[in-house]
Protein backbone atom coordinates (compact mmCIF):
# COMPACT_ATOMS: atom_id res chain seq x y z
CA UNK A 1 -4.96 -53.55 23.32
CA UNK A 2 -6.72 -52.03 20.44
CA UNK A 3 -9.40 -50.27 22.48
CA UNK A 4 -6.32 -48.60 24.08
CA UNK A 5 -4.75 -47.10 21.12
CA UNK A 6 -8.18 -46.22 19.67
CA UNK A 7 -8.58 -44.34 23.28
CA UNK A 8 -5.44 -42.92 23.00
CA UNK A 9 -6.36 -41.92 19.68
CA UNK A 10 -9.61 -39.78 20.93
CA UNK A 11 -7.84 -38.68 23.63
CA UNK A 12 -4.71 -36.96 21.48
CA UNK A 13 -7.52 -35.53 18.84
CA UNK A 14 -9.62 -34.22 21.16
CA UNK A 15 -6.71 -32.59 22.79
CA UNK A 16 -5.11 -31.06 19.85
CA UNK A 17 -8.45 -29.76 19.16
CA UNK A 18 -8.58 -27.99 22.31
CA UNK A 19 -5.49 -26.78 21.88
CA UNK A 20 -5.77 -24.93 17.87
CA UNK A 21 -8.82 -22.98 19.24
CA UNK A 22 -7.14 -22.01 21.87
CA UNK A 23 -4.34 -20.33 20.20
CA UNK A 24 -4.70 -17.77 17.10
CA UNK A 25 -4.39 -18.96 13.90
CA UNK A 26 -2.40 -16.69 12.61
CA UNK A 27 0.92 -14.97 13.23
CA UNK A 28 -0.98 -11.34 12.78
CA UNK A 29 -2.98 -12.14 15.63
CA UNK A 30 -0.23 -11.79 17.96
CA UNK A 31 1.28 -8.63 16.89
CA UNK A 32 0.46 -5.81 19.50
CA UNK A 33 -2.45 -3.60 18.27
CA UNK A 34 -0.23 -0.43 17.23
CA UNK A 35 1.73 -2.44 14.83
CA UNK A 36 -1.40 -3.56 12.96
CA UNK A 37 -2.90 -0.59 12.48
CA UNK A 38 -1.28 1.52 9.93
CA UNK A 39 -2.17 4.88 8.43
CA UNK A 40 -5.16 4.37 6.76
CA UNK A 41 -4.85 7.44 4.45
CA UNK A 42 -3.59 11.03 4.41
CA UNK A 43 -6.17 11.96 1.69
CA UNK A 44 -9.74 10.65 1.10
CA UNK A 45 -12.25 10.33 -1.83
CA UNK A 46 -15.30 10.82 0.04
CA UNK A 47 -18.87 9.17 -1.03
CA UNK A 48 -20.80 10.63 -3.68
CA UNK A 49 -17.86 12.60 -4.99
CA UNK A 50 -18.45 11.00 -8.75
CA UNK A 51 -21.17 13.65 -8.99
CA UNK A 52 -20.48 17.44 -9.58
CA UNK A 53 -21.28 19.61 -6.68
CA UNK A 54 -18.20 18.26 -4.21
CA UNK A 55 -15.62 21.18 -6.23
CA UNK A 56 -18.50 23.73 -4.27
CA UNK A 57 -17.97 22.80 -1.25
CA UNK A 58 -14.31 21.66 -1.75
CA UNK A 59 -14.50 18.17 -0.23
CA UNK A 60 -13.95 16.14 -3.67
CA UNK A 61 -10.94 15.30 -2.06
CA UNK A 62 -10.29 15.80 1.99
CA UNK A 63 -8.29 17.83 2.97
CA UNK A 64 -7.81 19.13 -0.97
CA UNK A 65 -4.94 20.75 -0.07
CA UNK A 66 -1.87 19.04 1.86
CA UNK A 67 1.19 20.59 3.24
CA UNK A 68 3.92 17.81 3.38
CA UNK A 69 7.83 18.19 4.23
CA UNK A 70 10.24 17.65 1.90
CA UNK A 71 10.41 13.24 1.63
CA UNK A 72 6.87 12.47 3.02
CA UNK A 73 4.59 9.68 1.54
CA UNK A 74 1.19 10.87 1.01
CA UNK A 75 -1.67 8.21 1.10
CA UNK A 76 -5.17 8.73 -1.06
CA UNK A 77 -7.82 6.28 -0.36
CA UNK A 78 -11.10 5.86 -2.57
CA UNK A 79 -13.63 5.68 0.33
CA UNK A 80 -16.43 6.38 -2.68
CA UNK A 81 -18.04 3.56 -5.12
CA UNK A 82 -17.00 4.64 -8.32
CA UNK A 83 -13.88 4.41 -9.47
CA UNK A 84 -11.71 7.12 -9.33
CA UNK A 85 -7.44 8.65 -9.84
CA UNK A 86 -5.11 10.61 -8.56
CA UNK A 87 -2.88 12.18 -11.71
CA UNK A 88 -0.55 15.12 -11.24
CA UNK A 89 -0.99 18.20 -13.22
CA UNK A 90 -5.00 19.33 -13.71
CA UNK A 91 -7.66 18.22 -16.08
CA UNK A 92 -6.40 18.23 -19.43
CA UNK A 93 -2.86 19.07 -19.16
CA UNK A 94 -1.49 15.96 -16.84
CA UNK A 95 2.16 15.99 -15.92
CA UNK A 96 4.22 12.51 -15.75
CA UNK A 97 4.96 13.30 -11.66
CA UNK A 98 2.35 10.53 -10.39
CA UNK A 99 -0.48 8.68 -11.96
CA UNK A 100 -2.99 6.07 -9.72
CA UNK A 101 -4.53 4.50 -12.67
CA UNK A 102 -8.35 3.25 -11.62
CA UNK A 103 -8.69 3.40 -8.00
CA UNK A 104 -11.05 0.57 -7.35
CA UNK A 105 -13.22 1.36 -4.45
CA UNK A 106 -11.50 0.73 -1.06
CA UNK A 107 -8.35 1.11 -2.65
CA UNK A 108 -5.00 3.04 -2.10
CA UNK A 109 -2.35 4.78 -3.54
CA UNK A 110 1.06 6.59 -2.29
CA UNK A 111 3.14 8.72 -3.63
CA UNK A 112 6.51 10.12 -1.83
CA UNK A 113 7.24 14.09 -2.48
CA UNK A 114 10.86 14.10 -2.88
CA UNK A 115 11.56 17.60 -4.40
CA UNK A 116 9.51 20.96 -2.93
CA UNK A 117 7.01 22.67 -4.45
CA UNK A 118 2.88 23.08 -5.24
CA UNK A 119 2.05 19.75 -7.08
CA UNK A 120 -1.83 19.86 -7.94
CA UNK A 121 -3.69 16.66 -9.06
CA UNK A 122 -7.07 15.75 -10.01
CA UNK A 123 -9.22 12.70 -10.94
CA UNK A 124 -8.84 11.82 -14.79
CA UNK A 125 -12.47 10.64 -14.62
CA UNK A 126 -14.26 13.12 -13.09
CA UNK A 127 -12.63 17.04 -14.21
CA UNK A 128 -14.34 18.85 -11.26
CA UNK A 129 -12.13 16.61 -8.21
CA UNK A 130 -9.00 18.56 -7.76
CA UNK A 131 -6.65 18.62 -5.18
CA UNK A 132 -3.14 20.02 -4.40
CA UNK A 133 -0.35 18.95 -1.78
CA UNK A 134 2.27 21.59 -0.92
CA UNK A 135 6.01 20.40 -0.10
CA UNK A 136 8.28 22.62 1.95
């Protein structure tokens, strides 16, 4: 009798092994691919940007200028590996409108344009990254 249940045993372990890798482990898994990708960013700090010499060729921030309706969320990633912000206003006179903090690298931040008009920004740690989003 007891080299039953110990059979039984292997046989129920062995099965329920069989049956976790067969199934994913998490709920995400299952989702349908368009639901799990989301917009990665609207805006991008680029590599290398933490250097003057991006503000010459206008890529410290891509696209530097956005034009945005009235009620859109605008998404800036730090793509680079320094740390970087996005602060309304421009270098030396911010304005309290938005304000990152650090940007760690890989990291996001959104902002939703509620009212219309030319809002520039810039990156508190390096003066030369400037940027602007237009809202109509």
């Amino acid at each position: 009798m007891k080299k039953i249940i110990i059979s039984i045993g292997i046989i129920l372990v062995v099965l329920l092994a069989v049956i976790a890798v067969s199934y994913p482990a998490g709920e995400e898994e299952n989702k349908p691919e368009e639901s799990q990708n989301t917009i990665e960013a609207d805006v991008i700090m680029p590599t290398k940007v933490s250097r003057p010499g991006c503000e010459e060729t206008d890529s410290c921030y891509i696209p530097s200028i956005s034009n945005v309706k009235q009620g859109q969320t605008i998404t800036w990633k730090n793509e680079d590996v320094a740390f970087h912000s996005v602060t309304s206003g421009i270098y030396g006179s911010p304005t309290p409108l938005f304000d990152s903090g650090h940007l760690d690298p890989e990291q996001k931040f959104s902002f939703t344009f509620d009212e219309k008009g030319s809002f520039d920004y810039f990156c508190t740690l390096h003066p030369w990254m400037a940027g602007k989003v237009i809202v109509e």
